[in-house]
PDB file of N, CA and C in Angstrom:
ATOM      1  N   UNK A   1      65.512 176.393 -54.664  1.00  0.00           N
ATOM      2  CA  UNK A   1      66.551 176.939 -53.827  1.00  0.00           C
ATOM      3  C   UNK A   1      66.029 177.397 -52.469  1.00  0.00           C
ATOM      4  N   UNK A   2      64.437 177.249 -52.454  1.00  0.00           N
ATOM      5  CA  UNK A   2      64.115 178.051 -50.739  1.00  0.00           C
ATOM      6  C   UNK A   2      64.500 177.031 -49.897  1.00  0.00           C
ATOM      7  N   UNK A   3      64.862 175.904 -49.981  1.00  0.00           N
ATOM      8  CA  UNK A   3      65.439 174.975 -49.148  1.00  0.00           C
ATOM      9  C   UNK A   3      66.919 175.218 -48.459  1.00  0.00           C
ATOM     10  N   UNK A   4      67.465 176.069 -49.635  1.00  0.00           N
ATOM     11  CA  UNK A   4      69.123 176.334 -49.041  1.00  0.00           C
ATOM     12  C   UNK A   4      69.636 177.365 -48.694  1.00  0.00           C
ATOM     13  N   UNK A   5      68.696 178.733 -49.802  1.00  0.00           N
ATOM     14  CA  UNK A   5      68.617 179.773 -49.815  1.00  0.00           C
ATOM     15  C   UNK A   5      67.647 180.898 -49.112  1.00  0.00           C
ATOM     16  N   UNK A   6      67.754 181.434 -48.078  1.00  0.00           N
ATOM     17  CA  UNK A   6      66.581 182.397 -47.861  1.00  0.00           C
ATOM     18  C   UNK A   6      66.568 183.243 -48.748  1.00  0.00           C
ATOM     19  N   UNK A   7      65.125 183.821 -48.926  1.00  0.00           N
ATOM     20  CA  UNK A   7      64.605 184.184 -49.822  1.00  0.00           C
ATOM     21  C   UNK A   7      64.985 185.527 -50.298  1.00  0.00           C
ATOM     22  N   UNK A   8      65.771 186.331 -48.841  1.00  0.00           N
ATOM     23  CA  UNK A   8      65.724 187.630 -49.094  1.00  0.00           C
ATOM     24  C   UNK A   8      67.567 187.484 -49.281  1.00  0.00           C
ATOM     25  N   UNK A   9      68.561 186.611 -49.874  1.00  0.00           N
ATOM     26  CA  UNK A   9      69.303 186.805 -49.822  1.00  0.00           C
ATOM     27  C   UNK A   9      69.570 185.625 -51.366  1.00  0.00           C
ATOM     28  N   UNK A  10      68.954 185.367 -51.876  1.00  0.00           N
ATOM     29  CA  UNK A  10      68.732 184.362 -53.379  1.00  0.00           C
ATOM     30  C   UNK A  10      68.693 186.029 -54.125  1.00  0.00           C
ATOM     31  N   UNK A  11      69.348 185.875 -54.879  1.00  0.00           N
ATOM     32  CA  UNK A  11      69.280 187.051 -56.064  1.00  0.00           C
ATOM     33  C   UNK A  11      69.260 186.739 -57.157  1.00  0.00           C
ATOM     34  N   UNK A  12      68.642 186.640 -58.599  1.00  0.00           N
ATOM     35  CA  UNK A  12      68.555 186.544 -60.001  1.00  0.00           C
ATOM     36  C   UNK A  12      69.270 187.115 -60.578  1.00  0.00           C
ATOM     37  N   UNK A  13      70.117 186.763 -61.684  1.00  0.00           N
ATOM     38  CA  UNK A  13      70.853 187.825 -62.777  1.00  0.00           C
ATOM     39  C   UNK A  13      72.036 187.216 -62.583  1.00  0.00           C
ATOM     40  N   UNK A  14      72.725 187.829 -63.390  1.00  0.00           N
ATOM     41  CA  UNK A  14      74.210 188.086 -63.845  1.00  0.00           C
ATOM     42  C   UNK A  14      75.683 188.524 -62.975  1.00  0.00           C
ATOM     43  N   UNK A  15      75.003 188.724 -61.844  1.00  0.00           N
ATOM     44  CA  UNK A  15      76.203 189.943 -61.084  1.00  0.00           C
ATOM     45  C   UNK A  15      76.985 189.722 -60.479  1.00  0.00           C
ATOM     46  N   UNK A  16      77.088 188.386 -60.065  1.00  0.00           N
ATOM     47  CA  UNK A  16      77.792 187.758 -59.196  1.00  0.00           C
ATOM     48  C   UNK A  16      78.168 186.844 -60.149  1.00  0.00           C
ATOM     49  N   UNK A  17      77.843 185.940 -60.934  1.00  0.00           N
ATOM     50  CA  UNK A  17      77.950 184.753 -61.702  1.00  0.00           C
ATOM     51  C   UNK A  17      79.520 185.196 -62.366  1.00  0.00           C
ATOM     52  N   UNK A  18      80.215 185.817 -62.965  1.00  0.00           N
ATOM     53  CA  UNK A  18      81.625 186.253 -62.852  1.00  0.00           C
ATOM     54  C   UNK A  18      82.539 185.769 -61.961  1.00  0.00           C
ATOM     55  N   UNK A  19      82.069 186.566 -60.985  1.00  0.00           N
ATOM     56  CA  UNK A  19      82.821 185.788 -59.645  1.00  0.00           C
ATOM     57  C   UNK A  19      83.187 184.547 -59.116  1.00  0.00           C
ATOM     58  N   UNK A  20      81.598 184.286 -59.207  1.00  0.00           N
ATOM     59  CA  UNK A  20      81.238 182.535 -59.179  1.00  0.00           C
ATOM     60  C   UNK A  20      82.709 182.072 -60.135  1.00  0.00           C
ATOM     61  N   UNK A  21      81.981 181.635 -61.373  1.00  0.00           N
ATOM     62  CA  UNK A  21      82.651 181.471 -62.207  1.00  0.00           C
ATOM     63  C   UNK A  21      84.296 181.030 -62.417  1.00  0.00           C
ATOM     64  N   UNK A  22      84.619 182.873 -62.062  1.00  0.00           N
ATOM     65  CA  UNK A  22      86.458 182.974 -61.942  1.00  0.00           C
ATOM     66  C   UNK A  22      86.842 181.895 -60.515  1.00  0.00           C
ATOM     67  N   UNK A  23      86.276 181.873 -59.856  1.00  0.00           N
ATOM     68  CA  UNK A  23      86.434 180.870 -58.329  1.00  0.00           C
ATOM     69  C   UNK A  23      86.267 179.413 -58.610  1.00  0.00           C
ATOM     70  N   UNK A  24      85.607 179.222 -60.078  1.00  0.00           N
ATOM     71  CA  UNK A  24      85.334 177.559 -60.078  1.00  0.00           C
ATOM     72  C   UNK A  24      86.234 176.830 -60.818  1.00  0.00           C
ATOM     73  N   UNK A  25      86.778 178.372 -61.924  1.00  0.00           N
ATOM     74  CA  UNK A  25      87.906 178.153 -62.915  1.00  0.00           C
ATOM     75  C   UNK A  25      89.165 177.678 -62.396  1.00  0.00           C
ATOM     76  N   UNK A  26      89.634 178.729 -61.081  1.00  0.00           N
ATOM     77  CA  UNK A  26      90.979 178.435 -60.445  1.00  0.00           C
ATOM     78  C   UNK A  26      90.856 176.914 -59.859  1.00  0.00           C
ATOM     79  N   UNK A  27      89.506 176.915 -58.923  1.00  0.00           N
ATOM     80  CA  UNK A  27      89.904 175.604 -58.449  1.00  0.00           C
ATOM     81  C   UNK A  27      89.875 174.527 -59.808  1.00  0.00           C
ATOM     82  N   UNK A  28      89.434 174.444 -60.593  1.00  0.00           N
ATOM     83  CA  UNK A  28      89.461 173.429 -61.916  1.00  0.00           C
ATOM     84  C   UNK A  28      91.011 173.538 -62.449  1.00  0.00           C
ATOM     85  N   UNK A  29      91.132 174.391 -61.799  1.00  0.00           N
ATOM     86  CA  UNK A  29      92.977 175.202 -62.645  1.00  0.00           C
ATOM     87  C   UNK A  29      94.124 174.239 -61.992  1.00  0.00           C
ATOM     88  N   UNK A  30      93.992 174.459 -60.044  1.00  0.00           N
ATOM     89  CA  UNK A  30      94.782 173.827 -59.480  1.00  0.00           C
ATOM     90  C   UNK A  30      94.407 172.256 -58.930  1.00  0.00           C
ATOM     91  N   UNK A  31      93.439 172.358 -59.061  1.00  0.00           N
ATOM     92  CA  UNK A  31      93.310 170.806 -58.305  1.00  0.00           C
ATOM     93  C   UNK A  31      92.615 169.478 -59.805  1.00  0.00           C
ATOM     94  N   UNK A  32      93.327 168.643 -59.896  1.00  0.00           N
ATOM     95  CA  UNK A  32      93.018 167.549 -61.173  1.00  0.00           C
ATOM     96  C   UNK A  32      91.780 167.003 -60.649  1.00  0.00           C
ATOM     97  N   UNK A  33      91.838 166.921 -59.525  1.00  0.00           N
ATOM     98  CA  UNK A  33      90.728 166.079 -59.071  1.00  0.00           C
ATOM     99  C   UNK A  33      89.277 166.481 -59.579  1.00  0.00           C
ATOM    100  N   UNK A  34      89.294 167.920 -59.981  1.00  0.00           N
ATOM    101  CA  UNK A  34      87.750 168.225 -60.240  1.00  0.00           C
ATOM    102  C   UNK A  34      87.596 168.506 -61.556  1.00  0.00           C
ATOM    103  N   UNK A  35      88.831 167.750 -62.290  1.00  0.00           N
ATOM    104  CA  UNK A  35      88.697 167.799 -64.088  1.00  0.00           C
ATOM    105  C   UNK A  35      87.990 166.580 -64.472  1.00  0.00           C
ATOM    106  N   UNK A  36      88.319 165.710 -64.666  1.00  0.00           N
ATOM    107  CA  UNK A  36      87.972 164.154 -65.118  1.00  0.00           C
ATOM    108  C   UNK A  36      87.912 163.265 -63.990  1.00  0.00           C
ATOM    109  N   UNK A  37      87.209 162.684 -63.877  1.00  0.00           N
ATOM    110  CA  UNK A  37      87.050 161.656 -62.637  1.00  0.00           C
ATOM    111  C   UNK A  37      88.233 160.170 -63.441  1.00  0.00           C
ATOM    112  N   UNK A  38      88.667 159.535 -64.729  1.00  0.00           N
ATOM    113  CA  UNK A  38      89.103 158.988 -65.032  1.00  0.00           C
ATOM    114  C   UNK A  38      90.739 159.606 -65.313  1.00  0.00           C
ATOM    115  N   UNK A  39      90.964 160.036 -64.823  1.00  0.00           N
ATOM    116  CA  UNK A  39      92.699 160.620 -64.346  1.00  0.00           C
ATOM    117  C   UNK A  39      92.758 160.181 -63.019  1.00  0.00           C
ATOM    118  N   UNK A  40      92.221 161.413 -62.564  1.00  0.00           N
ATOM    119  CA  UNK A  40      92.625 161.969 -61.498  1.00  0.00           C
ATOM    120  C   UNK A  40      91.492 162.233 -60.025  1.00  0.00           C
ATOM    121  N   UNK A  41      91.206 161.306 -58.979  1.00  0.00           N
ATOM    122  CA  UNK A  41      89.886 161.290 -58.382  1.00  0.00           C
ATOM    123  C   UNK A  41      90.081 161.217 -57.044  1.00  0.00           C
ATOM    124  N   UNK A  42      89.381 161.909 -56.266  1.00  0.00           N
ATOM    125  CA  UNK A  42      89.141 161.468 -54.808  1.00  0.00           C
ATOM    126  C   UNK A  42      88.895 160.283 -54.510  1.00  0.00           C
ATOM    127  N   UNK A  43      89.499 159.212 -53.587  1.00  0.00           N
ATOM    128  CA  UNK A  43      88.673 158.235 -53.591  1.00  0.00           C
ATOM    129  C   UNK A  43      87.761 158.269 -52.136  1.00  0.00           C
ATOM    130  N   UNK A  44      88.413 159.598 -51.385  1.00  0.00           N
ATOM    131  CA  UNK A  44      86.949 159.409 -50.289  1.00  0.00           C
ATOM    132  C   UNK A  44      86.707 161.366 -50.149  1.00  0.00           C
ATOM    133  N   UNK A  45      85.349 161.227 -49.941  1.00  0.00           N
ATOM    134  CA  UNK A  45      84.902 162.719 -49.568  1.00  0.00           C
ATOM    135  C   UNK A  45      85.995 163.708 -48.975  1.00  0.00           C
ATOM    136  N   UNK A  46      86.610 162.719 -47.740  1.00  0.00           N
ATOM    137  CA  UNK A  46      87.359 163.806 -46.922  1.00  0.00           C
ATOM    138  C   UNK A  46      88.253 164.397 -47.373  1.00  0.00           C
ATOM    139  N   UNK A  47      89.106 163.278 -48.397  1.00  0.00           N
ATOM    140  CA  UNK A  47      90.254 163.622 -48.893  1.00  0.00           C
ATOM    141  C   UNK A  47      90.111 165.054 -49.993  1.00  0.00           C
ATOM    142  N   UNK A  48      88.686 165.044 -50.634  1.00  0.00           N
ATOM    143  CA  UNK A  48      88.579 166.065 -51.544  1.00  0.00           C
ATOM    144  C   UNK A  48      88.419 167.547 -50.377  1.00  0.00           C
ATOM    145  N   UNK A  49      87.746 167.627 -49.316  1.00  0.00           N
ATOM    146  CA  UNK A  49      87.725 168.640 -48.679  1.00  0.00           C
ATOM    147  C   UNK A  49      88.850 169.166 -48.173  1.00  0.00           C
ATOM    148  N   UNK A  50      89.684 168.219 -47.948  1.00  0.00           N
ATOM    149  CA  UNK A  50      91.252 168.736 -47.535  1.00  0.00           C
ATOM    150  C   UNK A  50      91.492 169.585 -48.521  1.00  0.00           C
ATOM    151  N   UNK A  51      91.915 168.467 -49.462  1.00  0.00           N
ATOM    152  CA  UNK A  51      92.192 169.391 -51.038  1.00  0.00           C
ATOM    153  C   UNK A  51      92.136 170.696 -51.435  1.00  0.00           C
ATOM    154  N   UNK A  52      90.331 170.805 -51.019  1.00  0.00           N
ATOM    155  CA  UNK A  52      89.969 171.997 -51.346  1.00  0.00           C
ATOM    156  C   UNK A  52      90.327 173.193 -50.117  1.00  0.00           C
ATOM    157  N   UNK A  53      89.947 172.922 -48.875  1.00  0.00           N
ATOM    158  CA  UNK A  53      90.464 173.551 -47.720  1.00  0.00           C
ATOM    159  C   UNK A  53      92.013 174.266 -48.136  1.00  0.00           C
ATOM    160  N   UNK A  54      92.958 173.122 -48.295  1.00  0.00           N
ATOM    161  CA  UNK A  54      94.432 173.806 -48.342  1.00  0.00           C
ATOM    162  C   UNK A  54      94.896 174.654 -49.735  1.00  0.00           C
ATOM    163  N   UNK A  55      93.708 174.408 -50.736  1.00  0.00           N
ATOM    164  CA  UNK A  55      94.073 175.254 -51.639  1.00  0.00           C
ATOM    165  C   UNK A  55      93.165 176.541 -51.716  1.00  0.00           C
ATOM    166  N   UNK A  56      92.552 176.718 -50.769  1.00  0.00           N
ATOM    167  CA  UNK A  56      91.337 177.724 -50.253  1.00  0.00           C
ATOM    168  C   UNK A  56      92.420 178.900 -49.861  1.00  0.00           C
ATOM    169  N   UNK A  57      92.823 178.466 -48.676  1.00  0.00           N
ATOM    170  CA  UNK A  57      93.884 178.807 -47.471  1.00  0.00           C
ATOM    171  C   UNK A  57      95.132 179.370 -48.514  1.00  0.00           C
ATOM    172  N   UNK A  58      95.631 178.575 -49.649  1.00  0.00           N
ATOM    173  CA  UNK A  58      97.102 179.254 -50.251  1.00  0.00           C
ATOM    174  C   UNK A  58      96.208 180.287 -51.259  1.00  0.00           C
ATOM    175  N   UNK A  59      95.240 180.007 -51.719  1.00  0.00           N
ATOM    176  CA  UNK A  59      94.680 181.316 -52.669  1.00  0.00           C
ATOM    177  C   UNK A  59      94.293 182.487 -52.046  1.00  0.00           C
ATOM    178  N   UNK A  60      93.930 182.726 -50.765  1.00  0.00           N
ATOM    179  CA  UNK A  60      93.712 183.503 -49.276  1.00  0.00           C
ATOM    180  C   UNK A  60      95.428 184.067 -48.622  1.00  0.00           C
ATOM    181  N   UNK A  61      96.071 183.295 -48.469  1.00  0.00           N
ATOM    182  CA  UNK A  61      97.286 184.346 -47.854  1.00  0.00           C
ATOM    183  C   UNK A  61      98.266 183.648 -48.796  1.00  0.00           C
ATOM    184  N   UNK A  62      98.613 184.674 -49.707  1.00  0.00           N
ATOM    185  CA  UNK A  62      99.662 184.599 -50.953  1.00  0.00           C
ATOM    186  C   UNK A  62     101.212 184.585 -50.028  1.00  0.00           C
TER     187      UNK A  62
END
């Protein structure tokens, strides 16, 4: 991770991983695209960043 992460901001443990987590659940919740690739799939990069962008943005101002 020292490639992505500086060092003084990489933390070990448990404490955040919740968070993580509940944030990976919703998007798995609302968008098909990041359940099964044989449903439901991006067929180009951009289109998945939209995706994720506009459902970023409606989970941000209710």
């Amino acid at each position: 991770y020292e490639n992505f992460i500086p060092h003084t901001k990489h933390y070990v443990g448990k404490t955040f991983t919740t968070q993580i987590e509940s944030l990976n659940c919703r998007l798995r919740h609302y968008l098909a695209r990041l359940h099964r690739k044989t449903l439901c799939y991006s067929k180009s990069k951009t289109m998945l960043e939209v995706s994720l962008k506009l459902l970023i943005h409606k989970l941000n101002n209710p």
